[in-house]
PDB file of N, CA and C in Angstrom:
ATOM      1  N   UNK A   1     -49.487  83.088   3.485  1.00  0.00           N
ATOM      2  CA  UNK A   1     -48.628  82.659   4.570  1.00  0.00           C
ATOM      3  C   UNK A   1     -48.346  83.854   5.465  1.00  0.00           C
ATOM      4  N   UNK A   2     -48.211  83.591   6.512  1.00  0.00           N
ATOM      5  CA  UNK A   2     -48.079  84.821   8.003  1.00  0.00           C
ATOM      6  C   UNK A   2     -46.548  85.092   7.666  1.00  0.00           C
ATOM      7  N   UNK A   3     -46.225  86.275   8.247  1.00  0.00           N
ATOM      8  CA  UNK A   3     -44.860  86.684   8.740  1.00  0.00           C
ATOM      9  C   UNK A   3     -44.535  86.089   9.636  1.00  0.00           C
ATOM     10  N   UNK A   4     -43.307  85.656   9.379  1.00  0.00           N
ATOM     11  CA  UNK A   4     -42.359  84.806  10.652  1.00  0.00           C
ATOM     12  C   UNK A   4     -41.899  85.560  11.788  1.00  0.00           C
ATOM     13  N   UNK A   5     -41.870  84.929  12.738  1.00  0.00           N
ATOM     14  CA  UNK A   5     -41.797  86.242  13.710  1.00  0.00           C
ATOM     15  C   UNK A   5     -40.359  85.992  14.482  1.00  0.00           C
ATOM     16  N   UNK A   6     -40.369  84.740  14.539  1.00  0.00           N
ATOM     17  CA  UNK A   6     -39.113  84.279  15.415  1.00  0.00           C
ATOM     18  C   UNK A   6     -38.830  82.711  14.720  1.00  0.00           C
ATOM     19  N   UNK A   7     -37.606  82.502  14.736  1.00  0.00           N
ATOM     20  CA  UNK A   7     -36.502  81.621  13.752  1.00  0.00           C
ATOM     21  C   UNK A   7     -35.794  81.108  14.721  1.00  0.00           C
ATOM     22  N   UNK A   8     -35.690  79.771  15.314  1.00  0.00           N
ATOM     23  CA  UNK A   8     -34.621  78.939  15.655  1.00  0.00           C
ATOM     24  C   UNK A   8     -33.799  78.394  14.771  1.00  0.00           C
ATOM     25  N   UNK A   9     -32.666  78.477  14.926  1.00  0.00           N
ATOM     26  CA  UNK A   9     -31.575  77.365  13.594  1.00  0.00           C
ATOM     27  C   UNK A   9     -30.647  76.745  14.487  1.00  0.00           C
ATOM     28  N   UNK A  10     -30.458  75.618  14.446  1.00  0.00           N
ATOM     29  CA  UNK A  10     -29.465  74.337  14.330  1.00  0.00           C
ATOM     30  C   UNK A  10     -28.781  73.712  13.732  1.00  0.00           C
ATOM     31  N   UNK A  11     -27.585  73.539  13.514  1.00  0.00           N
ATOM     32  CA  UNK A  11     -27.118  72.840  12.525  1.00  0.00           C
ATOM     33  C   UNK A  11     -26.128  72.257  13.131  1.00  0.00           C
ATOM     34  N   UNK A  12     -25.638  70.517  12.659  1.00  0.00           N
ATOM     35  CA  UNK A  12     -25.024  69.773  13.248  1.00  0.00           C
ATOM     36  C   UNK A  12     -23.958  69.372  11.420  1.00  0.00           C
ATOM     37  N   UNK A  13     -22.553  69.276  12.210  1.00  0.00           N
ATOM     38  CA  UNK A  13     -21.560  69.201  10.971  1.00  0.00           C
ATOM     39  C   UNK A  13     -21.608  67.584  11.152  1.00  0.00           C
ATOM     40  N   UNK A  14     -21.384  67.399   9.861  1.00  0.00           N
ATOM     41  CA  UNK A  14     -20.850  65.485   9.674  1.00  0.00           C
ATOM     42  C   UNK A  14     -19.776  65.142  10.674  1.00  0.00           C
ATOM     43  N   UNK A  15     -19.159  64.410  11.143  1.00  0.00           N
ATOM     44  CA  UNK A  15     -17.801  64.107  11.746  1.00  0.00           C
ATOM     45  C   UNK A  15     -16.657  63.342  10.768  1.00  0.00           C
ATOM     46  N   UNK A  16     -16.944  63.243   9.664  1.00  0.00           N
ATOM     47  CA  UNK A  16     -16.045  62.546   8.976  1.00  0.00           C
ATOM     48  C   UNK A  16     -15.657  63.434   7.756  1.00  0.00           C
ATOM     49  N   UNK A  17     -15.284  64.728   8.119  1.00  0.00           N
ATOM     50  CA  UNK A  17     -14.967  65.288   7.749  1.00  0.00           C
ATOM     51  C   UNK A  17     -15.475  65.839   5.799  1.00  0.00           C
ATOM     52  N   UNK A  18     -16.679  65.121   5.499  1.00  0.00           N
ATOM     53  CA  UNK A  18     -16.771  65.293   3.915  1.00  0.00           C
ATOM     54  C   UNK A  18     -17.784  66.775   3.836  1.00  0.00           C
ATOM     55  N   UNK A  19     -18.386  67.546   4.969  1.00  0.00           N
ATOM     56  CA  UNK A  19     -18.555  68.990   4.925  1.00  0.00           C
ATOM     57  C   UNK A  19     -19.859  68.266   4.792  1.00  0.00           C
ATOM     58  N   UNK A  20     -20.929  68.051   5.048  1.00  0.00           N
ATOM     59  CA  UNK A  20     -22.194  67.267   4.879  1.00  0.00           C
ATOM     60  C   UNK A  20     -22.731  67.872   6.565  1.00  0.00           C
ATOM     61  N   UNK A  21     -24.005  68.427   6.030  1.00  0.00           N
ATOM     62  CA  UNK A  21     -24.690  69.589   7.199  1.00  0.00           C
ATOM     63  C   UNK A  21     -26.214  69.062   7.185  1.00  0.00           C
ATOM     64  N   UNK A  22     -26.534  69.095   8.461  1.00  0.00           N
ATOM     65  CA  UNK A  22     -28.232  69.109   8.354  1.00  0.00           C
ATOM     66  C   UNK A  22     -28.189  70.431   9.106  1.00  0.00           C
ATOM     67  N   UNK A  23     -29.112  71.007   8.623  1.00  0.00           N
ATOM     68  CA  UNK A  23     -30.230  72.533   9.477  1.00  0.00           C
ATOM     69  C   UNK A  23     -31.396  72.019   9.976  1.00  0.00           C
ATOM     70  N   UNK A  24     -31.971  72.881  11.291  1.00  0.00           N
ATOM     71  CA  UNK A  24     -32.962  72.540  11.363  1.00  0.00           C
ATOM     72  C   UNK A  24     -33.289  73.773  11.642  1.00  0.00           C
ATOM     73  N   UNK A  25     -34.848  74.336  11.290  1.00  0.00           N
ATOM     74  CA  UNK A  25     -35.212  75.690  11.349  1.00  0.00           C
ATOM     75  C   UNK A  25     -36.774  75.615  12.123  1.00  0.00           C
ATOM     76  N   UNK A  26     -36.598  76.567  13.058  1.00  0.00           N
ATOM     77  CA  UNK A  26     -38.249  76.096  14.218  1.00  0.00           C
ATOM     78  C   UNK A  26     -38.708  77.599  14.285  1.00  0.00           C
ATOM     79  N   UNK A  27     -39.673  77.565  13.110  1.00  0.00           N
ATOM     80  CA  UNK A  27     -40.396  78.688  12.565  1.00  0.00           C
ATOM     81  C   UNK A  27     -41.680  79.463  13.593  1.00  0.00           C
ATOM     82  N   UNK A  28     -41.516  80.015  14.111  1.00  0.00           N
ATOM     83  CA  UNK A  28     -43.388  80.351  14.696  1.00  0.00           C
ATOM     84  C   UNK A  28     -43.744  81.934  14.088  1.00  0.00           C
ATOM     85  N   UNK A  29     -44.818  81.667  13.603  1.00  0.00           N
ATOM     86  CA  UNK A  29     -45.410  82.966  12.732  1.00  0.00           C
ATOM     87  C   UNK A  29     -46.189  84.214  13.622  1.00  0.00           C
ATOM     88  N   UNK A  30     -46.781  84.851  13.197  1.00  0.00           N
ATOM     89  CA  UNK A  30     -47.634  86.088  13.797  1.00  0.00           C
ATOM     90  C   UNK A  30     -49.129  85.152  14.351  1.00  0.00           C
ATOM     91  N   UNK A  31     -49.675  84.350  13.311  1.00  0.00           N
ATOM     92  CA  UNK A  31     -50.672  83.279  13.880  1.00  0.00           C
ATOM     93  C   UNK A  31     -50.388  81.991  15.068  1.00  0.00           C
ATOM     94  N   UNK A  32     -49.071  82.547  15.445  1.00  0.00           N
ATOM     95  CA  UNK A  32     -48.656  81.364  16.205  1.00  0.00           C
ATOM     96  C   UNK A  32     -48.470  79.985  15.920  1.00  0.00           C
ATOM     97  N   UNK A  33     -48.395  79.564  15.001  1.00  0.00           N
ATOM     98  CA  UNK A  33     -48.297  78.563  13.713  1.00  0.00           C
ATOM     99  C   UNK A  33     -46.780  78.029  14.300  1.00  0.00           C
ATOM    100  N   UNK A  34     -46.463  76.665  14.346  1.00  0.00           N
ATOM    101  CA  UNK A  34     -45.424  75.889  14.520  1.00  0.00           C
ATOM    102  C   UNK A  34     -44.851  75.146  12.811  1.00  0.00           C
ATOM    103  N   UNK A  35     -43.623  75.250  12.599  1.00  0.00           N
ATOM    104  CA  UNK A  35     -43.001  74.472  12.159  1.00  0.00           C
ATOM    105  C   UNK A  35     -41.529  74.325  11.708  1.00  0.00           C
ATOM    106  N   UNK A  36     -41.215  73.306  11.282  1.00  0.00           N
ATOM    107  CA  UNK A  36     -39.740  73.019  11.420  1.00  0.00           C
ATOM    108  C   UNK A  36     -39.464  72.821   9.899  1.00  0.00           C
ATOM    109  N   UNK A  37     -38.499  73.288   9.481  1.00  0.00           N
ATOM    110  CA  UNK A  37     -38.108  72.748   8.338  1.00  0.00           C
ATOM    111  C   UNK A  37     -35.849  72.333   8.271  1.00  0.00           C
ATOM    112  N   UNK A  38     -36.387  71.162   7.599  1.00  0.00           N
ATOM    113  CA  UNK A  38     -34.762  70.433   7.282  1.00  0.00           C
ATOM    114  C   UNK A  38     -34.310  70.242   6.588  1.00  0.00           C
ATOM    115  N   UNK A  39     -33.158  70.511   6.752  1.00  0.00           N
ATOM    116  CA  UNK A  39     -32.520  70.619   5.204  1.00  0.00           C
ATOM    117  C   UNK A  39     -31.053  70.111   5.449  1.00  0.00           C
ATOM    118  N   UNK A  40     -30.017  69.168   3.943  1.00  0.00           N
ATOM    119  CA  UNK A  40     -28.971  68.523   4.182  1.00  0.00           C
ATOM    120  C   UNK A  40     -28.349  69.150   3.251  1.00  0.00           C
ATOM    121  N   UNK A  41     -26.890  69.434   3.066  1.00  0.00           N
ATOM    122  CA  UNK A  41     -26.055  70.424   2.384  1.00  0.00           C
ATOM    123  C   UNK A  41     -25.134  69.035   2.494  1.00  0.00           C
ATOM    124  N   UNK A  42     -23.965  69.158   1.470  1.00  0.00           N
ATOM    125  CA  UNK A  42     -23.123  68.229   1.058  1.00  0.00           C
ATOM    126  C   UNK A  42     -21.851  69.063   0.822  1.00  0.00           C
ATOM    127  N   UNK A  43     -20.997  69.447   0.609  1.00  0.00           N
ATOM    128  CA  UNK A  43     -19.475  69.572  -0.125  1.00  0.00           C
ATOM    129  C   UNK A  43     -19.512  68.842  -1.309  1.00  0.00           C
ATOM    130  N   UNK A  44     -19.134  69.956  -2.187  1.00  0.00           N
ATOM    131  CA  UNK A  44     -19.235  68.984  -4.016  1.00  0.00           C
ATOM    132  C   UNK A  44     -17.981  68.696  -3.941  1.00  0.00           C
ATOM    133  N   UNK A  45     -17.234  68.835  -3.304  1.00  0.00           N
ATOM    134  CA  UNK A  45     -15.715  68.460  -3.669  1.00  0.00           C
ATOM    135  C   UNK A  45     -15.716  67.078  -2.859  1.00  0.00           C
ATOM    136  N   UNK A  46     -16.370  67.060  -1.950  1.00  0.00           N
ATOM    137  CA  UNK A  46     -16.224  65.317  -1.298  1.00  0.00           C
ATOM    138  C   UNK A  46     -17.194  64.336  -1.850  1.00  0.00           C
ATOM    139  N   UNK A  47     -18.876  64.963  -1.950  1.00  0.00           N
ATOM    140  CA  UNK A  47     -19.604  64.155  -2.304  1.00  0.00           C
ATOM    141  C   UNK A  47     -19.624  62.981  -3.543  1.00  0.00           C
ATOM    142  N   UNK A  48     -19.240  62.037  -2.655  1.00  0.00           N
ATOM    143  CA  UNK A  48     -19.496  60.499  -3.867  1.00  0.00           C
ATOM    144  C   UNK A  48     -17.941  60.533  -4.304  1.00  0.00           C
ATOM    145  N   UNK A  49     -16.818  60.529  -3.401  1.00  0.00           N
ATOM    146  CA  UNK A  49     -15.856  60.356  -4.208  1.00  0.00           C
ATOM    147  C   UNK A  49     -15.486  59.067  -2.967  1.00  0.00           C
ATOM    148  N   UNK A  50     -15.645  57.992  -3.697  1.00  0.00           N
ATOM    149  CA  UNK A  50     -15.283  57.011  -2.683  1.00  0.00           C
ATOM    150  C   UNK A  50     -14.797  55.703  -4.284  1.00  0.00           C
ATOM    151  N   UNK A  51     -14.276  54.810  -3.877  1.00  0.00           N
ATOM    152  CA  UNK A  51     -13.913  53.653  -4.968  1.00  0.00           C
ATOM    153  C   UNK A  51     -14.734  53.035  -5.827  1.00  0.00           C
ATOM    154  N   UNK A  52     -14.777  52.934  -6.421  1.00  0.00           N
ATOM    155  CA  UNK A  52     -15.888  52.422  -7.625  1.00  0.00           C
ATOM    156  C   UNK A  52     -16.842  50.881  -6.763  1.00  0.00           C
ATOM    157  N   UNK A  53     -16.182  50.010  -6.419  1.00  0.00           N
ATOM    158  CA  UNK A  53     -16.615  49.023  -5.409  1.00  0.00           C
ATOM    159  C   UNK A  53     -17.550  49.637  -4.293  1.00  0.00           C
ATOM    160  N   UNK A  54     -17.455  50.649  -3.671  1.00  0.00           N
ATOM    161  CA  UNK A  54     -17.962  51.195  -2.881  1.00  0.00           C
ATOM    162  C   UNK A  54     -19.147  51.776  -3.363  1.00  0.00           C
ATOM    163  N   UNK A  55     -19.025  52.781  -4.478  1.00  0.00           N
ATOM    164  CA  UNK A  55     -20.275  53.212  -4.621  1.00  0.00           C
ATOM    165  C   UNK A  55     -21.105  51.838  -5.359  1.00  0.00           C
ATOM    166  N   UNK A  56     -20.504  50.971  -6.342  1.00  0.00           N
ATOM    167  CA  UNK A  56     -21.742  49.638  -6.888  1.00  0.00           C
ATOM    168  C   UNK A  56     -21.957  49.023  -5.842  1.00  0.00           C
ATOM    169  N   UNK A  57     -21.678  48.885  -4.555  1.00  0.00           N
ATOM    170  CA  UNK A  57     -22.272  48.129  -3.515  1.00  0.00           C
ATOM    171  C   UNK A  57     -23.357  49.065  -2.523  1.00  0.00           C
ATOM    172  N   UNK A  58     -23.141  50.229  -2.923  1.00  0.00           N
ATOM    173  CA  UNK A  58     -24.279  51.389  -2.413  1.00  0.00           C
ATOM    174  C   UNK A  58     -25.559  51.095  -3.538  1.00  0.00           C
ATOM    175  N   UNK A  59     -24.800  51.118  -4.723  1.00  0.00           N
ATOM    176  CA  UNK A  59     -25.922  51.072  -5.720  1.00  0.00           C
ATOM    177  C   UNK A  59     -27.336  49.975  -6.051  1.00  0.00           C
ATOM    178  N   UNK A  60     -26.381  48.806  -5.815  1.00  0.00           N
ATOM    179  CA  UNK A  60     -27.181  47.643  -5.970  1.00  0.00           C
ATOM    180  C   UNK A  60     -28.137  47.480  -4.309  1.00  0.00           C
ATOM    181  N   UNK A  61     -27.645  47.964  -3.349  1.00  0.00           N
ATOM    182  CA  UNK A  61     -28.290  48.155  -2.282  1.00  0.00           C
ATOM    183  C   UNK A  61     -29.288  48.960  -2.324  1.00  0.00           C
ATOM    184  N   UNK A  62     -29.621  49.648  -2.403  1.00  0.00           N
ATOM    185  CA  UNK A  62     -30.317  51.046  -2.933  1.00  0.00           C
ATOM    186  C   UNK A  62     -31.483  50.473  -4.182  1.00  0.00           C
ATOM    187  N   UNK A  63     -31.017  49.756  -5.159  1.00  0.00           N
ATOM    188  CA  UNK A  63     -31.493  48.942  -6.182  1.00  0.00           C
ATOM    189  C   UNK A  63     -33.026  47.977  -5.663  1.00  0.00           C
ATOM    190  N   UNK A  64     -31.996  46.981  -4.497  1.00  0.00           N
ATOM    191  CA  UNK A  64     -32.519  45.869  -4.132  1.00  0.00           C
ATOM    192  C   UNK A  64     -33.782  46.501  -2.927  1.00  0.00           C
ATOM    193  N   UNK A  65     -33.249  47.703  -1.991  1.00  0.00           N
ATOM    194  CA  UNK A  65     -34.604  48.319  -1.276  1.00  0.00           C
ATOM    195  C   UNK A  65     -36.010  49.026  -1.996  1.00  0.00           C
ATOM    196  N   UNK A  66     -35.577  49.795  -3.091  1.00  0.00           N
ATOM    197  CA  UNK A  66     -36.392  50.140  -4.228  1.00  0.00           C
ATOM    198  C   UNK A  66     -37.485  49.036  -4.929  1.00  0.00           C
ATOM    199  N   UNK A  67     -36.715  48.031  -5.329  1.00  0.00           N
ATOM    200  CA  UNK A  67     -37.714  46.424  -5.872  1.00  0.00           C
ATOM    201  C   UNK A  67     -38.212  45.743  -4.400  1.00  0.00           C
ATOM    202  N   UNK A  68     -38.253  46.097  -3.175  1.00  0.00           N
ATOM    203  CA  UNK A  68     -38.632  44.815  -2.151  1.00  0.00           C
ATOM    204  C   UNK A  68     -39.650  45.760  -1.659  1.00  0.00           C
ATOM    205  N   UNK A  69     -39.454  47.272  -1.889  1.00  0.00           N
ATOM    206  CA  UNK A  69     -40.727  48.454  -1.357  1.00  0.00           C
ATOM    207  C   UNK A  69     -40.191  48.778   0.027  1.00  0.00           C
ATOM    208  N   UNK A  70     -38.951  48.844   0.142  1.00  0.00           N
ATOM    209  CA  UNK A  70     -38.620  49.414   1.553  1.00  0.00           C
ATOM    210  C   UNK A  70     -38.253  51.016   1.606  1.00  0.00           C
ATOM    211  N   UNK A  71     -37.937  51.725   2.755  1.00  0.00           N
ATOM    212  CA  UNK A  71     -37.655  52.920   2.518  1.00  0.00           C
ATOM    213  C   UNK A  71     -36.248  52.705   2.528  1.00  0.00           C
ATOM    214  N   UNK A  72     -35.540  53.842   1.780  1.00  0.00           N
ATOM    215  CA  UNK A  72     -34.386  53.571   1.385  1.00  0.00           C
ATOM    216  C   UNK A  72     -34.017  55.456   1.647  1.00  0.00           C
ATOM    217  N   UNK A  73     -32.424  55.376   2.247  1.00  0.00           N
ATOM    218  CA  UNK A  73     -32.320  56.393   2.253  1.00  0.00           C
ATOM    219  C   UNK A  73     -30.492  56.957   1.370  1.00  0.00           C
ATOM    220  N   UNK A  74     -30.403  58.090   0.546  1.00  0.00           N
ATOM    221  CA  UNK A  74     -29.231  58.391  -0.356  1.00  0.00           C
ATOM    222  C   UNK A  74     -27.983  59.344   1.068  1.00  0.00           C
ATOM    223  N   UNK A  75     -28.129  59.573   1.415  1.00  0.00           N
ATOM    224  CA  UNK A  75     -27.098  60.105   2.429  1.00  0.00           C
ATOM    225  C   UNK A  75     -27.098  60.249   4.171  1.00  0.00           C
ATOM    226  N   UNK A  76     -25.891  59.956   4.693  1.00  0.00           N
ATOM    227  CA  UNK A  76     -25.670  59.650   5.783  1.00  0.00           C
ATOM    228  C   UNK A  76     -25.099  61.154   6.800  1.00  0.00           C
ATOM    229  N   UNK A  77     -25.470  61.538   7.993  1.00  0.00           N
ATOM    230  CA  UNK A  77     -24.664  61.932   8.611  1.00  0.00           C
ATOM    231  C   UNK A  77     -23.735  61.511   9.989  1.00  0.00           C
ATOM    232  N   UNK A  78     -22.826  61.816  10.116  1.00  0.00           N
ATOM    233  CA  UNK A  78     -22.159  61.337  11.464  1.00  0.00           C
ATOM    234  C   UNK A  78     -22.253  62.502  12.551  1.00  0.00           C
ATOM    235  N   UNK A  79     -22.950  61.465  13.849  1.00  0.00           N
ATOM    236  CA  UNK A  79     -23.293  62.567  14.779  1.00  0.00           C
ATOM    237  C   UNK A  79     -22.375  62.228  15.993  1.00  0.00           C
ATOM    238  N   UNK A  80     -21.571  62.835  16.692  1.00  0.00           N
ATOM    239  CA  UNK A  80     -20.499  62.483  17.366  1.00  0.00           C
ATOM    240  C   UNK A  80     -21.867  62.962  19.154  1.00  0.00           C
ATOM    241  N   UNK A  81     -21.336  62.459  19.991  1.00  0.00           N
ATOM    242  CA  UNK A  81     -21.888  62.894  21.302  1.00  0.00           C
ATOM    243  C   UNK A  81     -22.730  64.250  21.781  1.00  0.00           C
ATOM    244  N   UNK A  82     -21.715  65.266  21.635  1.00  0.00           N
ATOM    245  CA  UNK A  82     -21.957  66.015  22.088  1.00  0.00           C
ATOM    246  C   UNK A  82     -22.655  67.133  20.839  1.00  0.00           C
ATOM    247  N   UNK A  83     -22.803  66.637  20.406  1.00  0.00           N
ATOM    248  CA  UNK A  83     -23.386  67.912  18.886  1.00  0.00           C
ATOM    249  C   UNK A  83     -25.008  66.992  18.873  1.00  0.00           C
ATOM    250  N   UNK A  84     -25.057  66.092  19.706  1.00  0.00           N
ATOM    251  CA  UNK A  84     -25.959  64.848  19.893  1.00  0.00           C
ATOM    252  C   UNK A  84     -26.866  65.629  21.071  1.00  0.00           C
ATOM    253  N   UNK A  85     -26.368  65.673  22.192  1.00  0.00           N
ATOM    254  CA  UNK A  85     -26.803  66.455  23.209  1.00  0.00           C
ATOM    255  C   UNK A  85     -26.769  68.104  23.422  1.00  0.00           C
ATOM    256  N   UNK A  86     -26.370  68.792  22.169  1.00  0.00           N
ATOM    257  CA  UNK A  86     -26.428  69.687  22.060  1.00  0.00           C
ATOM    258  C   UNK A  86     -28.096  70.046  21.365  1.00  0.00           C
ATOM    259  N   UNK A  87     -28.065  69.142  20.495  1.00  0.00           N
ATOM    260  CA  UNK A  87     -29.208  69.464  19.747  1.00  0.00           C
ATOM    261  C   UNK A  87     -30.577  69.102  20.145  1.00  0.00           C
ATOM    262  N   UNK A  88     -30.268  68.071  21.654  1.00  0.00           N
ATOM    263  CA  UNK A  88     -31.374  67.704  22.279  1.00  0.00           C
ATOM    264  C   UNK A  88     -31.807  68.689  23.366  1.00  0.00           C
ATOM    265  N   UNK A  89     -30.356  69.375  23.855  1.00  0.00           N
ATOM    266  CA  UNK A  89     -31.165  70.493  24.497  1.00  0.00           C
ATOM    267  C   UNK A  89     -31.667  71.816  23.664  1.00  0.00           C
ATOM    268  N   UNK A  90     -31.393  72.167  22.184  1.00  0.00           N
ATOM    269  CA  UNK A  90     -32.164  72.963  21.834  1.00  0.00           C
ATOM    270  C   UNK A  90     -33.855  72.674  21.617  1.00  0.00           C
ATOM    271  N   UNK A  91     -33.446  71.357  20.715  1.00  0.00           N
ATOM    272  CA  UNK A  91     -35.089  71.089  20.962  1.00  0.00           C
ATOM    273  C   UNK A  91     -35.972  71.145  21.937  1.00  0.00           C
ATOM    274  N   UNK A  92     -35.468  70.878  23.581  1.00  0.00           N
ATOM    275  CA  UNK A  92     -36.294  70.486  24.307  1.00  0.00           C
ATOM    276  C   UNK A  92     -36.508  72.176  24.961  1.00  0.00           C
ATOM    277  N   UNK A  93     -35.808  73.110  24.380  1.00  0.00           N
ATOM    278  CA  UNK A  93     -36.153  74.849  24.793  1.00  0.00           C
ATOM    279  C   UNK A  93     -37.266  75.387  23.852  1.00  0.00           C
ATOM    280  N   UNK A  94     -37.454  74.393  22.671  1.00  0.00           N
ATOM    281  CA  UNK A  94     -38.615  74.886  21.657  1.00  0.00           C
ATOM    282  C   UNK A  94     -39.935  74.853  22.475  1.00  0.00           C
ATOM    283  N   UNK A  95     -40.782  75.930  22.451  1.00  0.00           N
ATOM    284  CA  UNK A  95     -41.835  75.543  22.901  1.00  0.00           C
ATOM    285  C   UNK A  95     -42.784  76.412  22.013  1.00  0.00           C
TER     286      UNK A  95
END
């Protein structure tokens, strides 16, 4: 693998306060090589603390996409406006 030469990072916070992060990282090497890598961070002190009803109705959902062959996804983020259009103008400076 090449040396990285230059590193973009992004990161957009949840809005509902449970500390839940995506990164996004826009790598270009010495070969001039493009890529992005993403990544989601959680808070262990918030993650999955919601009412027992809540998480078995996540569960059996999750259950029922798994048996029908759909894609199914385990965590959510909240993207408020402007952390929305923030991140669209970094992307659109990647070149």
């Amino acid at each position: 693998m090449s040396k990285i030469i230059v590193c973009h990072t992004f990161q957009i916070m949840c809005d509902c306060g449970c500390g839940g992060m995506i990164r996004f990282e826009f790598h270009t090497d010495e070969d001039d090589d493009h890529y992005i890598e993403v990544g989601y961070w959680h808070s262990a002190f918030y993650f999955m603390q919601e009412r027992i009803w809540q998480n078995a109705w996540k569960r059996i959902k999750l259950a029922w996409m798994m048996i029908r062959g759909k894609q199914y996804h385990l965590y959510d983020v909240i993207v408020n406006d402007k952390e929305l259009a923030d991140f669209k103008d970094w992307a659109s400076k990647l070149q």
